[in-house]
C-alpha atoms as a PDB file:
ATOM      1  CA  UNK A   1       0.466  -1.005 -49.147  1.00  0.00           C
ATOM      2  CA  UNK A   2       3.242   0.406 -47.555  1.00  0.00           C
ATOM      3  CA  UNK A   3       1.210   3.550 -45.868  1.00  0.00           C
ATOM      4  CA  UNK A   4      -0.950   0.939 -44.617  1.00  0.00           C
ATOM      5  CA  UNK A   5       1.791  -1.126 -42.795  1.00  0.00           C
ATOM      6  CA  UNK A   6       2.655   2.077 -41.888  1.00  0.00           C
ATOM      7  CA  UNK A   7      -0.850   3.040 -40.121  1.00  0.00           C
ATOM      8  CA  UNK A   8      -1.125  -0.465 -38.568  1.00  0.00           C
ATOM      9  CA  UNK A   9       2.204  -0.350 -37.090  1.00  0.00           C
ATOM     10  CA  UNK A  10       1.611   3.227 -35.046  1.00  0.00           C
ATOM     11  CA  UNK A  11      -2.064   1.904 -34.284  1.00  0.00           C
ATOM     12  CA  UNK A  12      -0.310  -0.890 -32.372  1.00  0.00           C
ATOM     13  CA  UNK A  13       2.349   1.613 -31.226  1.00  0.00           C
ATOM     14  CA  UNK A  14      -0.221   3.951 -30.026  1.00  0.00           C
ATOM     15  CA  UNK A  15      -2.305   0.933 -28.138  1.00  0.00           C
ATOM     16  CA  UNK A  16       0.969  -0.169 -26.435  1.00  0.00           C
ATOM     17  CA  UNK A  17       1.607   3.611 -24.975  1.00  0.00           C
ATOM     18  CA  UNK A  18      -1.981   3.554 -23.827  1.00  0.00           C
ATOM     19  CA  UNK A  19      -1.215  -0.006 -22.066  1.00  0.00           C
ATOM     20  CA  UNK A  20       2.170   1.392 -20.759  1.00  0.00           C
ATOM     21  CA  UNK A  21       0.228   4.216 -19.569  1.00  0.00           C
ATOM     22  CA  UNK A  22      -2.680   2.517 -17.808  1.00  0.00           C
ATOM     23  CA  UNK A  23       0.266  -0.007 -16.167  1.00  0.00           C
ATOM     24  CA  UNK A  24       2.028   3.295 -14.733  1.00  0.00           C
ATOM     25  CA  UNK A  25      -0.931   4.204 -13.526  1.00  0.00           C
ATOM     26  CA  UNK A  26      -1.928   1.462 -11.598  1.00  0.00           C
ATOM     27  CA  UNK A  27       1.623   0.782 -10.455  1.00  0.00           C
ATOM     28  CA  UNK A  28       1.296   3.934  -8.620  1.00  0.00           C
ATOM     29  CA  UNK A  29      -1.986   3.027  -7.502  1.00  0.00           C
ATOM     30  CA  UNK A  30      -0.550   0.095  -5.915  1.00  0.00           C
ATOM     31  CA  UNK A  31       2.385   1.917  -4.507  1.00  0.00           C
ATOM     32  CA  UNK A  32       0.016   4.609  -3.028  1.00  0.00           C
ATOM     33  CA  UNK A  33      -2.300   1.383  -1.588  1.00  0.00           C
ATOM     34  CA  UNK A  34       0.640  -0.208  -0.229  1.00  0.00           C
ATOM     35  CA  UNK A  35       2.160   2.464   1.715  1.00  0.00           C
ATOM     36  CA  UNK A  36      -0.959   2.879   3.027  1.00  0.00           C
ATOM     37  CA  UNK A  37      -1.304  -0.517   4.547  1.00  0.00           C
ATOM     38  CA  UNK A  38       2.410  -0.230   5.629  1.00  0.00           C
ATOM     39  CA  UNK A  39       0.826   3.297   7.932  1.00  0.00           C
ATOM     40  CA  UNK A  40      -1.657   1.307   8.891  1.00  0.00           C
ATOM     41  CA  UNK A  41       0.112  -1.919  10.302  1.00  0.00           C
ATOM     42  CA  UNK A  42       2.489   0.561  11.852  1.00  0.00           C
ATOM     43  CA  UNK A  43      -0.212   2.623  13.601  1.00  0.00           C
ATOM     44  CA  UNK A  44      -1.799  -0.601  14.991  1.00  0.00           C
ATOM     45  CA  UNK A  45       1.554  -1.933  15.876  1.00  0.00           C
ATOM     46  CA  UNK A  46       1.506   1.269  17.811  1.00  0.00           C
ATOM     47  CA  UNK A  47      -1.684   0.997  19.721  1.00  0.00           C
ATOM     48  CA  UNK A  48      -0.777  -2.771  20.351  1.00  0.00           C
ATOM     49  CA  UNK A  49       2.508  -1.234  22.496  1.00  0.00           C
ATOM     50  CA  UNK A  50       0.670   1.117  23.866  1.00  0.00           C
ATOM     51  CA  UNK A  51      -2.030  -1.209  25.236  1.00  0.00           C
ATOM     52  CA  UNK A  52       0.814  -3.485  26.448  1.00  0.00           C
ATOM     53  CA  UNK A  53       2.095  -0.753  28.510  1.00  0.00           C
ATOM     54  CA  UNK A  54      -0.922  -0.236  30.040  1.00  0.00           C
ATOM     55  CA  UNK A  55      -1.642  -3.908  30.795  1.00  0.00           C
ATOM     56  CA  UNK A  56       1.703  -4.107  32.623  1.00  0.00           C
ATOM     57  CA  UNK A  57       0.424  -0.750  34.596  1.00  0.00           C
ATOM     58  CA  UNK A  58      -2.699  -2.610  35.470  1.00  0.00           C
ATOM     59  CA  UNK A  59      -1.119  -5.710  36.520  1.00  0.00           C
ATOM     60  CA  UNK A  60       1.640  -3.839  38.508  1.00  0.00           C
ATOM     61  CA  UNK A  61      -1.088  -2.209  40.373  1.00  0.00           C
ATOM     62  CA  UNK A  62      -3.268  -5.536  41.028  1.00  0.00           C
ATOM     63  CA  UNK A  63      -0.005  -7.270  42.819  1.00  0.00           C
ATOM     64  CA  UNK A  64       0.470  -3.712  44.802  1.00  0.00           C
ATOM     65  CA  UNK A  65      -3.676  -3.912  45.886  1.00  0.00           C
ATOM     66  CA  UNK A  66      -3.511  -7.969  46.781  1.00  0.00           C
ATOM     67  CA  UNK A  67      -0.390  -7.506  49.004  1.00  0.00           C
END
């Protein structure tokens, strides 16, 4: 009765590692997914300056053109 207990209670244990496991695992997943995002809102962030810039260059050089 006892060994039973016994093999019931490190079935559970051994479901619970796999769980832990498969939580780690997509823990990282979502770490990996959010940096990620975080490159990509900064790279777009980027190209938003950058087109800024170059839409004051533009308008600079409309006001020189109509004077």
């Amino acid at each position: 009765d006892k060994d039973l207990e016994i093999c019931a209670v490190n079935l559970k244990l051994e479901q619970m590692e796999a769980e832990l496991q498969d939580l780690n695992s997509q823990e990282s997943k979502d770490e990996a997914s959010l940096a990620k995002v975080k490159k990509q809102l900064r790279d777009l962030e980027a190209k938003v300056k950058d087109q800024e810039e170059e839409l004051d260059e533009q308008a600079g050089t409309i006001q020189m053109l109509e004077q």
